[in-house]
C-alpha atoms as a PDB file:
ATOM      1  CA  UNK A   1     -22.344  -2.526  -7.220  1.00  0.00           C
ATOM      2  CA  UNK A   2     -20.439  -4.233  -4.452  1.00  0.00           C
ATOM      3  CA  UNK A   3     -18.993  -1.412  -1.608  1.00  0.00           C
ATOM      4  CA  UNK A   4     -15.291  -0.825  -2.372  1.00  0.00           C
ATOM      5  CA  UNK A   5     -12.356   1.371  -1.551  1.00  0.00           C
ATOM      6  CA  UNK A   6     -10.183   4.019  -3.310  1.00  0.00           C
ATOM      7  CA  UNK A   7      -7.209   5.027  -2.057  1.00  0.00           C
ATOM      8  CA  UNK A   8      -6.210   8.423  -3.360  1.00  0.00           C
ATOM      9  CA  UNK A   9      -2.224   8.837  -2.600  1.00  0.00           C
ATOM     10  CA  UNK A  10      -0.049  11.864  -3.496  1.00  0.00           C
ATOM     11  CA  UNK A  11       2.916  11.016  -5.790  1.00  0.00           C
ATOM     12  CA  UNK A  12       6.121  12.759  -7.099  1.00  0.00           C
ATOM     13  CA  UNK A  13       6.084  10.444  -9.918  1.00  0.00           C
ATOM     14  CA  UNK A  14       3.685   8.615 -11.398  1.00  0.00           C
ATOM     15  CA  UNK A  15       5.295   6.598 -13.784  1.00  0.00           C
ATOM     16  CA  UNK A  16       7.985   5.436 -11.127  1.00  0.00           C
ATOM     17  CA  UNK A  17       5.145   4.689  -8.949  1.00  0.00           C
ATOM     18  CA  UNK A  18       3.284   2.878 -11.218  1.00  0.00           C
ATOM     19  CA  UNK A  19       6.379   0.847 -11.843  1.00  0.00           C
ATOM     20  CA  UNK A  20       6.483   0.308  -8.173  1.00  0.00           C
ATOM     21  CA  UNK A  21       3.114  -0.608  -7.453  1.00  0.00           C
ATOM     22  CA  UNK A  22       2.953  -2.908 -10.514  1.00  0.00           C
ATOM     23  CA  UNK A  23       6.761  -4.719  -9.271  1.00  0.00           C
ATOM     24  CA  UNK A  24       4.605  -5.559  -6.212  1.00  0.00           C
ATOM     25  CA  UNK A  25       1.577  -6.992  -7.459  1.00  0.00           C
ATOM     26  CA  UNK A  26      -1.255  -4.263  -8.520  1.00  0.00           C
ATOM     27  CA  UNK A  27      -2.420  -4.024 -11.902  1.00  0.00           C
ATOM     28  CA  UNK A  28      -3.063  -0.655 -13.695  1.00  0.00           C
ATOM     29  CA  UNK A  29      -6.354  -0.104 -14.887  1.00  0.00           C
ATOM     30  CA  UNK A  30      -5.644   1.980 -18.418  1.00  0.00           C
ATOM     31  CA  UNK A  31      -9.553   2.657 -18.398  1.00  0.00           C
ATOM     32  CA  UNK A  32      -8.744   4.797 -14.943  1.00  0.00           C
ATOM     33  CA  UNK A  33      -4.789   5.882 -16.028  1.00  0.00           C
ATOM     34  CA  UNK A  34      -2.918   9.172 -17.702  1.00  0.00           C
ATOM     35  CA  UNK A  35      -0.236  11.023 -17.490  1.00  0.00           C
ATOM     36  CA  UNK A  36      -1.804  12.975 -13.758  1.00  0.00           C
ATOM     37  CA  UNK A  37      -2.574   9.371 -12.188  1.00  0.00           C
ATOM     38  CA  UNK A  38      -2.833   5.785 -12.578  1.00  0.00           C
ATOM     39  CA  UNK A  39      -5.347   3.568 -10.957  1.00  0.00           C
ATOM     40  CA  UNK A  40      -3.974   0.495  -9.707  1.00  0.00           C
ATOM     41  CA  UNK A  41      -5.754  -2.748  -8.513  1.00  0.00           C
ATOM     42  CA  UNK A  42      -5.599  -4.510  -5.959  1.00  0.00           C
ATOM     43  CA  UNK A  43      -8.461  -6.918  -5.916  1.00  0.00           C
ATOM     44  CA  UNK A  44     -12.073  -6.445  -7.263  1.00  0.00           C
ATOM     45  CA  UNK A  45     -12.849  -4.017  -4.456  1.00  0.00           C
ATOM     46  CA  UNK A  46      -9.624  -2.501  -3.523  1.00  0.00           C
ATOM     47  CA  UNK A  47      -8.216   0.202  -5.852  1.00  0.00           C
ATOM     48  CA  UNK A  48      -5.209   2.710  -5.225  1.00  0.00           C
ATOM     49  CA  UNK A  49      -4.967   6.129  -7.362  1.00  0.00           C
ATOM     50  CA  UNK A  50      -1.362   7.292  -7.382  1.00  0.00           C
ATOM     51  CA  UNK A  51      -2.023  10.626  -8.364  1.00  0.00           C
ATOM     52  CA  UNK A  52       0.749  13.891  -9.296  1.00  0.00           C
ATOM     53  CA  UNK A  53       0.507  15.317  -6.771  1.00  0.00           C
ATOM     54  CA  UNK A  54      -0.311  18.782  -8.352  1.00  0.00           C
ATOM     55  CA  UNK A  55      -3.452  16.871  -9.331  1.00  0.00           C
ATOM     56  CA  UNK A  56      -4.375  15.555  -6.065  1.00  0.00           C
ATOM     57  CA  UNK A  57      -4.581  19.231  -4.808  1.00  0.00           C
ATOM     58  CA  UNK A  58      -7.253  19.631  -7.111  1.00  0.00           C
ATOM     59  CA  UNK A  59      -8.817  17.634  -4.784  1.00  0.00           C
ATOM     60  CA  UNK A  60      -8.836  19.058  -1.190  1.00  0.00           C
ATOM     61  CA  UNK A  61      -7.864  22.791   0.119  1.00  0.00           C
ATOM     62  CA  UNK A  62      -5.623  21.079   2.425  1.00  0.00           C
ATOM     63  CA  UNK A  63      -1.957  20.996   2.654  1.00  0.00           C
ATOM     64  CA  UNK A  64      -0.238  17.799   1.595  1.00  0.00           C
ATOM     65  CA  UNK A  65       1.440  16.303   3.404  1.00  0.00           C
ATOM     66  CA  UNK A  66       5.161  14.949   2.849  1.00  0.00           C
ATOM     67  CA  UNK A  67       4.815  10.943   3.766  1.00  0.00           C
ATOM     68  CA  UNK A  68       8.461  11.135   3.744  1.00  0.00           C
ATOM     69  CA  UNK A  69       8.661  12.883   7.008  1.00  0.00           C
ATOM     70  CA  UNK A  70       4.778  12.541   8.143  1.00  0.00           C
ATOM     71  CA  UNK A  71       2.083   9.999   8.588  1.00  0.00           C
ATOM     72  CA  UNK A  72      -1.088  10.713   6.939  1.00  0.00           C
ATOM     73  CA  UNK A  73      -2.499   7.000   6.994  1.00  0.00           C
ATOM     74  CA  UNK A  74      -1.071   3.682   7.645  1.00  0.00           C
ATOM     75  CA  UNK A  75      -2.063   1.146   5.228  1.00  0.00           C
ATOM     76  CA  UNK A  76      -2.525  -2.691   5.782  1.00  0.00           C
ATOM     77  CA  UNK A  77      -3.211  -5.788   3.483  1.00  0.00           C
ATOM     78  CA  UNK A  78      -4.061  -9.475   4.460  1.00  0.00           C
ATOM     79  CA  UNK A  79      -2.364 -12.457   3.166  1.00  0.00           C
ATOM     80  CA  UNK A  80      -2.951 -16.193   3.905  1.00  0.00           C
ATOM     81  CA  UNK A  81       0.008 -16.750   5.126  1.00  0.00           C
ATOM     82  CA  UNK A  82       3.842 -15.368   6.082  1.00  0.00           C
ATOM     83  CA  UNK A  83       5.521 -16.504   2.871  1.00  0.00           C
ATOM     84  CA  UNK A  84       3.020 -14.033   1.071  1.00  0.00           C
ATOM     85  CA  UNK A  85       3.658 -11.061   3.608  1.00  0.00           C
ATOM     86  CA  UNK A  86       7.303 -11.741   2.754  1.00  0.00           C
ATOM     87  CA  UNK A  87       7.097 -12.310  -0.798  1.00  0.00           C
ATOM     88  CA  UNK A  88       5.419  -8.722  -1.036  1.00  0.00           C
ATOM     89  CA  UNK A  89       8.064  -6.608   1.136  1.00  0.00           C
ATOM     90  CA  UNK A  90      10.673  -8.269  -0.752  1.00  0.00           C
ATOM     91  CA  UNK A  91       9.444  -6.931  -3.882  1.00  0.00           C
ATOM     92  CA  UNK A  92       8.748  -3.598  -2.899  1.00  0.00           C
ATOM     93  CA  UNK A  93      12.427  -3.450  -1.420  1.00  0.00           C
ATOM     94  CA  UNK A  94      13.377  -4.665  -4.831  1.00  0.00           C
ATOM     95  CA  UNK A  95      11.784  -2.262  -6.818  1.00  0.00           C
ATOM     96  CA  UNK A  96      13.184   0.880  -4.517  1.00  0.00           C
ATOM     97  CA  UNK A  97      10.743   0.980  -1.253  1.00  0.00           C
ATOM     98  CA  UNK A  98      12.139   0.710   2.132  1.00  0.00           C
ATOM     99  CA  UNK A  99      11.594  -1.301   4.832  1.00  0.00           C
ATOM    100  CA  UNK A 100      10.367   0.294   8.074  1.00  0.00           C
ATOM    101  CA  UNK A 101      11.077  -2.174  10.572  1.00  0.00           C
ATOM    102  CA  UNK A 102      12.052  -5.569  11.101  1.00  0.00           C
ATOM    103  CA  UNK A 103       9.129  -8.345  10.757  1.00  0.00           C
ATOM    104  CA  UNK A 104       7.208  -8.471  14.026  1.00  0.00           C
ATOM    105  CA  UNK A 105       5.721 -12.102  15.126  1.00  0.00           C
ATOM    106  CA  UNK A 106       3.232 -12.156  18.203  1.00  0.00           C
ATOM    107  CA  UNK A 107       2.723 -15.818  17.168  1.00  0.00           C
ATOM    108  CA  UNK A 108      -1.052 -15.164  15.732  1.00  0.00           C
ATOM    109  CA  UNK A 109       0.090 -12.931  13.964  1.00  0.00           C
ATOM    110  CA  UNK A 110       3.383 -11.566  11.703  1.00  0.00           C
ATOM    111  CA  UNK A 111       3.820  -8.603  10.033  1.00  0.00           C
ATOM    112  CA  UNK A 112       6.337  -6.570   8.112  1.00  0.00           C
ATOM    113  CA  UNK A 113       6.390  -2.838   7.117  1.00  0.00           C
ATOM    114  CA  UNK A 114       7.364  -1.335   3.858  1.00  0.00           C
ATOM    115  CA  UNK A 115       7.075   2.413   2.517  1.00  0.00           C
ATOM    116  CA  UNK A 116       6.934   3.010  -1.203  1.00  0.00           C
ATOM    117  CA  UNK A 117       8.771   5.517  -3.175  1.00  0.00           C
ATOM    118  CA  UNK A 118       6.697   8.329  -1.665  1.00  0.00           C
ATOM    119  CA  UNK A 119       6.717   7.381   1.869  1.00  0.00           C
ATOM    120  CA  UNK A 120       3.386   5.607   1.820  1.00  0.00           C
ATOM    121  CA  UNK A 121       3.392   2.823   4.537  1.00  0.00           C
ATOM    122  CA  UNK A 122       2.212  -0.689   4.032  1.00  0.00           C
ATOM    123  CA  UNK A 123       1.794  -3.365   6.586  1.00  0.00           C
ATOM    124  CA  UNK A 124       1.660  -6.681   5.144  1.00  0.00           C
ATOM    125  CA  UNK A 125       0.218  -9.127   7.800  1.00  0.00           C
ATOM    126  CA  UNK A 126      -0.786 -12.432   8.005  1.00  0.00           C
ATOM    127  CA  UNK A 127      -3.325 -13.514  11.383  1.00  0.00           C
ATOM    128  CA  UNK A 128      -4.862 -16.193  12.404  1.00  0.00           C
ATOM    129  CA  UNK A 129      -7.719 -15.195  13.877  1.00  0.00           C
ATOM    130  CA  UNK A 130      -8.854 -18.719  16.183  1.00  0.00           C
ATOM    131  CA  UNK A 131      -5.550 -18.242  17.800  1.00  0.00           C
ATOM    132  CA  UNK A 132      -5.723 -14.989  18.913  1.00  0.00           C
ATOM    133  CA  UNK A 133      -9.113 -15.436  20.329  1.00  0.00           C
ATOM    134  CA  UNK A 134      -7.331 -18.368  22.184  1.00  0.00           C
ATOM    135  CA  UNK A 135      -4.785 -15.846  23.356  1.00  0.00           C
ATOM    136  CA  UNK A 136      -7.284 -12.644  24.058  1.00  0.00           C
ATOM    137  CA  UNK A 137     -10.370 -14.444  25.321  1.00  0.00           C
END
């Protein structure tokens, strides 16, 4: 079995944010999906599970944390190139998310910011790595 990631995220709604995360390019997994959570891929290796968030308590003793108004994790994905990391924030604008700050270009690298309808935040980036070794010998 190859190593991969789950990403277990809190959600008001699961339904709306399995319409969300769908709108911007994850598939759900039916095998891993009910009514208390919906596992979403991203790639072979990369899973989300938007979980109710009555359900994710089940899950830790901890309080959880509003993403609204806190920052539990920052989340980033890789794209080949800017028209991707675009094409991405655009959709999850579309389907209700909000953008947290205009794109940022160091010229290696460009990046945009987007939080879903939970406050989740997702940095969509795009680097080429040759040219910031070039820049930060």
């Amino acid at each position: 079995m190859p190593k991969m990631i789950f990403v277990n995220l809190a959600v008001t709604d699961v339904a709306a944010a399995t319409a969300f995360y769908e709108a911007i390019g994850f598939t759900k997994n039916e095998q891993f999906s009910n009514d208390r959570g919906s596992g979403m891929v991203w790639s072979d290796t990369i899973h989300i599970m938007l979980l109710d968030r009555d359900f994710y308590a089940t899950f830790t003793p901890k309080r959880i944390i509003d993403a609204h108004t806190e920052s539990g994790v920052l989340l980033a994905l890789s794209f080949d190139d800017r028209a991707a990391v675009d094409a991405i924030t655009d959709a999850a604008i579309a389907a209700g998310g909000r953008e947290l700050h205009d794109p940022q270009d160091e010229g290696y690298m460009y990046s945009r910011a987007f939080a879903d309808l939970d406050g989740h935040g997702w940095g969509p980036f795009t680097m080429d790595v040759a040219a910031h070794a070039e820049q930060h010998p």
